[in-house]
Protein backbone atom coordinates (compact mmCIF):
# COMPACT_ATOMS: atom_id res chain seq x y z
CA UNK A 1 10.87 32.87 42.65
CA UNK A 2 9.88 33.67 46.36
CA UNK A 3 6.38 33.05 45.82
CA UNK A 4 6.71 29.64 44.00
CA UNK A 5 8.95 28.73 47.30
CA UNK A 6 6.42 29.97 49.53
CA UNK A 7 3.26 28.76 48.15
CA UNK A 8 5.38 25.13 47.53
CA UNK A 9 5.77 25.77 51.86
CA UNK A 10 2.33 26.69 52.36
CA UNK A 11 0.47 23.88 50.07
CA UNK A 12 3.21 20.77 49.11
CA UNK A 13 4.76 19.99 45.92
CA UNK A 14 2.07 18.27 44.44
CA UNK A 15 -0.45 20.98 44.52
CA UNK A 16 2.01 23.18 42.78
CA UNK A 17 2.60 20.20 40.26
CA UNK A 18 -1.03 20.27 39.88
CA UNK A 19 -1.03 24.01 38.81
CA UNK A 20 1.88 23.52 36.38
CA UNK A 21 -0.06 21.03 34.86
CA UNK A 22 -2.84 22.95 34.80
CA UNK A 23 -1.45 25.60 32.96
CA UNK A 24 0.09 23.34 30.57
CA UNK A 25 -2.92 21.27 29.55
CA UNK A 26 -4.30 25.06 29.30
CA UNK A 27 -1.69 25.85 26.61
CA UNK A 28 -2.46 22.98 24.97
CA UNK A 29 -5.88 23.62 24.37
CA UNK A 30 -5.28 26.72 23.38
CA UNK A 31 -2.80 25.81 20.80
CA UNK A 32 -5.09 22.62 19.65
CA UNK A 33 -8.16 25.48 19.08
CA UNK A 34 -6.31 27.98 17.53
CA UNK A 35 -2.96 26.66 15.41
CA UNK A 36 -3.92 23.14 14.59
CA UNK A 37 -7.52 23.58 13.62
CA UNK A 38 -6.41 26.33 11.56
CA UNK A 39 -4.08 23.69 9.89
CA UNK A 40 -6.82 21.31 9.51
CA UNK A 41 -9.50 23.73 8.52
CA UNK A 42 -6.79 25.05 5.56
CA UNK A 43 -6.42 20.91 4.52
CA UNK A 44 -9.62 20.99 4.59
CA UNK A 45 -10.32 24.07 1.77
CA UNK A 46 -7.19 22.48 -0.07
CA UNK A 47 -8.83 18.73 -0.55
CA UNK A 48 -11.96 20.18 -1.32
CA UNK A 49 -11.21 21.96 -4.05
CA UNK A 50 -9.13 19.38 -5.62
CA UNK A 51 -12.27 17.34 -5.29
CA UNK A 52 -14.46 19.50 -6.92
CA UNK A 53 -11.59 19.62 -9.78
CA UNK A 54 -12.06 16.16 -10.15
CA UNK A 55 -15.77 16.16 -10.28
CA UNK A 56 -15.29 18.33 -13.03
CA UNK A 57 -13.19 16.76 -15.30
CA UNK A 58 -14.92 13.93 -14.86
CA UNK A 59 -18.27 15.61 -15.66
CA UNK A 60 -16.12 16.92 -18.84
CA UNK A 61 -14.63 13.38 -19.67
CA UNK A 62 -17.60 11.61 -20.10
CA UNK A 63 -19.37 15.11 -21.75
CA UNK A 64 -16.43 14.04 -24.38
CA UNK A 65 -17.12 10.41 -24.21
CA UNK A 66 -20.50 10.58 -25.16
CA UNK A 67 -19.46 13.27 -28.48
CA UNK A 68 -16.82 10.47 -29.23
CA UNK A 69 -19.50 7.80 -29.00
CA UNK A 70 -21.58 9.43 -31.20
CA UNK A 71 -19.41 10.00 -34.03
CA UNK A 72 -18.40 6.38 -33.99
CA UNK A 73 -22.04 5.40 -34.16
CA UNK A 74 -22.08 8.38 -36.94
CA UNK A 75 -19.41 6.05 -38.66
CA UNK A 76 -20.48 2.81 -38.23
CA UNK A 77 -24.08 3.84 -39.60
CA UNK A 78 -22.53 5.50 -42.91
CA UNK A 79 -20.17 2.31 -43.34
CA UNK A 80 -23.16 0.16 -42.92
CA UNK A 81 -24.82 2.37 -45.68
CA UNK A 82 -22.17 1.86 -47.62
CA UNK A 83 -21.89 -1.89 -47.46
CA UNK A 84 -25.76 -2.33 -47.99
CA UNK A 85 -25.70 -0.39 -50.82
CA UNK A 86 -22.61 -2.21 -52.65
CA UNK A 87 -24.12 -5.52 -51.38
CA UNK A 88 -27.57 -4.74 -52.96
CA UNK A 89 -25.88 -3.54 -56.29
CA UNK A 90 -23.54 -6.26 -56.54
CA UNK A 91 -26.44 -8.53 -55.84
CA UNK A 92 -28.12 -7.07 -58.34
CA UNK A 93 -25.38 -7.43 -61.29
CA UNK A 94 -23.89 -3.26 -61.61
């Protein structure tokens, strides 16, 4: 406690304001490069793989889509069959 009333003596009150805030700004730093980007950087692996969950699915979705689609079209060609077939016979008196 001597020194900080000596050197505030020696060189004023702001200069020793100065070197509080110094130190301060110092911690700051410190914390914002270690403990936030930390934070950020862990976000950051979180979001990303919920993206590339997403992608995923959707890749899968429309994987199952297109199998749907095709079946319908499987469908719709054997019911046209169908009808053609009992149009043509009816047509042609059976």
């Amino acid at each position: 406690m001597d020194q900080f009333i000596s050197i505030a003596e020696r060189f004023g009150l702001p200069v020793v304001m100065l070197l509080g805030m110094s130190y301060g700004m110092v911690q700051l730093f410190k914390w914002l490069a270690n403990d936030l980007m930390k934070q950020i950087a862990d976000n950051h692996s979180r979001i990303e793989a919920i993206i590339i969950k997403l992608i995923d699915n959707s890749k899968q979705e429309r994987a199952d889509n297109k199998l749907y689609f095709e079946k319908v079209v499987t469908m719709l060609n054997s019911t046209y069959d169908i009808m053609a077939k009992l149009y043509k016979d009816a047509k042609n008196g059976k």
